[in-house]
Protein backbone atom coordinates (compact mmCIF):
# COMPACT_ATOMS: atom_id res chain seq x y z
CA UNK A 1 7.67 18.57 -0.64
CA UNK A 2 8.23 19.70 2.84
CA UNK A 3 10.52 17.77 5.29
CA UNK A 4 9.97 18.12 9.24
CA UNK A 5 10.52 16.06 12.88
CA UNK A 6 7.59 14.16 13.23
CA UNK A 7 6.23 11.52 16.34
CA UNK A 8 7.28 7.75 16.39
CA UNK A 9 3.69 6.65 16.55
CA UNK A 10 3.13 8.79 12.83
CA UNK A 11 5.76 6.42 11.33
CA UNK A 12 3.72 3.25 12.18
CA UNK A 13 1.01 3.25 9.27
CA UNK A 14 3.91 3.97 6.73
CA UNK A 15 6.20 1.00 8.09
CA UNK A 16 3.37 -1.37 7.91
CA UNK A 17 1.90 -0.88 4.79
CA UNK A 18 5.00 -0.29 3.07
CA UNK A 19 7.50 -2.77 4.46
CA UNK A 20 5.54 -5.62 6.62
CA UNK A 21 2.04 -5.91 5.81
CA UNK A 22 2.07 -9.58 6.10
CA UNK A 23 3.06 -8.81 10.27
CA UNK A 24 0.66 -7.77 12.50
CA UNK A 25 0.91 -3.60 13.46
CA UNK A 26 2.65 -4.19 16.41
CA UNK A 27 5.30 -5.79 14.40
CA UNK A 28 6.29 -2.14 13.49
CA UNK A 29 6.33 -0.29 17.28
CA UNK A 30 10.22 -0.48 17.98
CA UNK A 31 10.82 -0.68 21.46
CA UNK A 32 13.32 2.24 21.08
CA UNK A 33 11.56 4.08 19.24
CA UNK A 34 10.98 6.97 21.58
CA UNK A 35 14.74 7.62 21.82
CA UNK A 36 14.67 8.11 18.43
CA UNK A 37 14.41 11.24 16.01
CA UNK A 38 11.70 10.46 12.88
CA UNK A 39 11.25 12.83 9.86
CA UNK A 40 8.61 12.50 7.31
CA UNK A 41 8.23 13.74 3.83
CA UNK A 42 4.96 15.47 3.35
CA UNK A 43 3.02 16.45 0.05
CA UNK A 44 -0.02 18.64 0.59
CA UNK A 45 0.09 18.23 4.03
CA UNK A 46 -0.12 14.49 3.53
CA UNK A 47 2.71 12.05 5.36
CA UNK A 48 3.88 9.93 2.33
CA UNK A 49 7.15 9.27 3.60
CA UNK A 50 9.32 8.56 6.57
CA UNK A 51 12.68 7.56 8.57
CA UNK A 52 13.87 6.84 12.00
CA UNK A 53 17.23 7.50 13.04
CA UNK A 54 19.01 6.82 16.17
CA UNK A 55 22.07 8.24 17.66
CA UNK A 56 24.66 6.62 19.72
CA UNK A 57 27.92 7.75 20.26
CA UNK A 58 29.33 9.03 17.20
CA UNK A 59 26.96 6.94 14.92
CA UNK A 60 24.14 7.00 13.81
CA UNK A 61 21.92 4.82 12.49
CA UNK A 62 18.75 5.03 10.15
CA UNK A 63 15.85 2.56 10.22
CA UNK A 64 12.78 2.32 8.24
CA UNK A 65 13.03 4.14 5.20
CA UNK A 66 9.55 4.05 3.77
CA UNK A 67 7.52 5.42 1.30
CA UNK A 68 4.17 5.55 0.05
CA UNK A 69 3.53 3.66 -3.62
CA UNK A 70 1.46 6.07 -5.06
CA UNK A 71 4.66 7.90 -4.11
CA UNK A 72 7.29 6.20 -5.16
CA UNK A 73 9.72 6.53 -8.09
CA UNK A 74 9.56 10.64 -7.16
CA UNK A 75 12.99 10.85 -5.64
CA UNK A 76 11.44 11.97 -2.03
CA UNK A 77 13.42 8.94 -0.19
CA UNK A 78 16.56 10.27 -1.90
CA UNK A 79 15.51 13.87 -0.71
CA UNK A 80 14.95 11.98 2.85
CA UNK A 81 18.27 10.37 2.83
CA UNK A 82 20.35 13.27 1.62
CA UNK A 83 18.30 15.32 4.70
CA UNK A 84 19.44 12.70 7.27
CA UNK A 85 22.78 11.93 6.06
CA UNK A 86 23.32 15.96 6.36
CA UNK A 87 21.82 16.43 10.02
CA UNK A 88 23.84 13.79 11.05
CA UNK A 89 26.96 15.74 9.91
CA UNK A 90 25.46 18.75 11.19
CA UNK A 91 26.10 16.87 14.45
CA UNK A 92 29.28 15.57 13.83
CA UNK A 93 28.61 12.37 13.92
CA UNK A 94 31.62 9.73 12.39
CA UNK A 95 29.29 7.12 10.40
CA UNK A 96 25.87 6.33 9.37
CA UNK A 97 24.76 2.96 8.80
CA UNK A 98 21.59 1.43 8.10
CA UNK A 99 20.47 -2.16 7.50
CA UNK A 100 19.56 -2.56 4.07
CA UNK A 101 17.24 -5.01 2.91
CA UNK A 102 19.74 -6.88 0.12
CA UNK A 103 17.58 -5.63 -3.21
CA UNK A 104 18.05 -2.35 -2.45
CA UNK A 105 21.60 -2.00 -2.00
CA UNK A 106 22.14 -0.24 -5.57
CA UNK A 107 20.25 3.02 -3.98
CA UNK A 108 22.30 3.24 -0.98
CA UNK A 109 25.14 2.88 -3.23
CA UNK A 110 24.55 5.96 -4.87
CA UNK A 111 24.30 8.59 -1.78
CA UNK A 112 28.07 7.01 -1.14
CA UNK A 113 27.24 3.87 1.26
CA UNK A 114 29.52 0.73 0.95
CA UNK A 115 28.40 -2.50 1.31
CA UNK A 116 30.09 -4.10 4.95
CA UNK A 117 29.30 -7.72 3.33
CA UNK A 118 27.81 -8.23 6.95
CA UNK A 119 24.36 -10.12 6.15
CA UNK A 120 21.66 -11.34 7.79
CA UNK A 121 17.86 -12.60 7.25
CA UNK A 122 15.02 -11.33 8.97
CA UNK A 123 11.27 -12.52 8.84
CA UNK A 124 12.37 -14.00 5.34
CA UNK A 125 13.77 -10.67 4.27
CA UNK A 126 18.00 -11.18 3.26
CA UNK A 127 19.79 -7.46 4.55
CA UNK A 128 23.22 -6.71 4.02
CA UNK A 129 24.55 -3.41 6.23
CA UNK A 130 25.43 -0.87 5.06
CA UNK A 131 27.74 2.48 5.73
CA UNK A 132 28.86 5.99 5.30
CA UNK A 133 31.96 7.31 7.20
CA UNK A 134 32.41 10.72 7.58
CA UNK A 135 35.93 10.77 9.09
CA UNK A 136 39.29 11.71 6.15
């Protein structure tokens, strides 16, 4: 498994299939996503998982955690998540956050995220946010 920067446009196929692939592709093509930096997971040289994370002051925050099926249950969005959550204190950054679709809270949980209780639904999906704070 071998973790590197990778282009917005080679998140797209990953977001779609794995998280909306009842919208149509351009559902998937953030706006901002060219001011953002994406990583993918890749096994054998294949892309079977990826992340987009954008900065902003002293926060940042992750969007579109995805991973293959065939690929799933492997632990490579933990290995993903631990990667981001340590460049982002690499650059000293005070808090990650990330919007968390609401059945999926239990994994954020366990890399130290807490549950804000601030919710919202999108496209039918429920999402809670959640965060990590860096600051003692």
């Amino acid at each position: 498994m071998e973790i590197k920067p990778i282009q917005a446009s080679e998140t797209w196929q990953i977001r779609h299939e794995v998280m909306w692939p009842d919208q149509p592709f351009e559902f998937v093509q953030l706006e901002e996503d060219n001011s953002g930096f994406h990583f993918g997971v890749f096994e054998d040289h294949k892309l079977v998982s990826i992340i987009s994370c954008f900065i902003e002051g002293k926060e940042m925050q992750f969007r579109k955690l995805a991973t293959l099926s065939a690929f799933q249950g492997k632990g490579i969005a933990s290995h993903l998540l631990e990667y981001i959550l340590q460049f982002a204190k690499e650059r000293d950054l005070e808090k990650v956050w990330c919007n968390a679709r609401t059945n999926k809270k239990s994994f954020y949980e366990k890399f130290g995220m807490k549950d804000t209780f601030k919710t919202f639904t999108k496209a039918g999906q429920e999402y809670t946010i959640m965060e990590i704070n860096f600051l003692k």
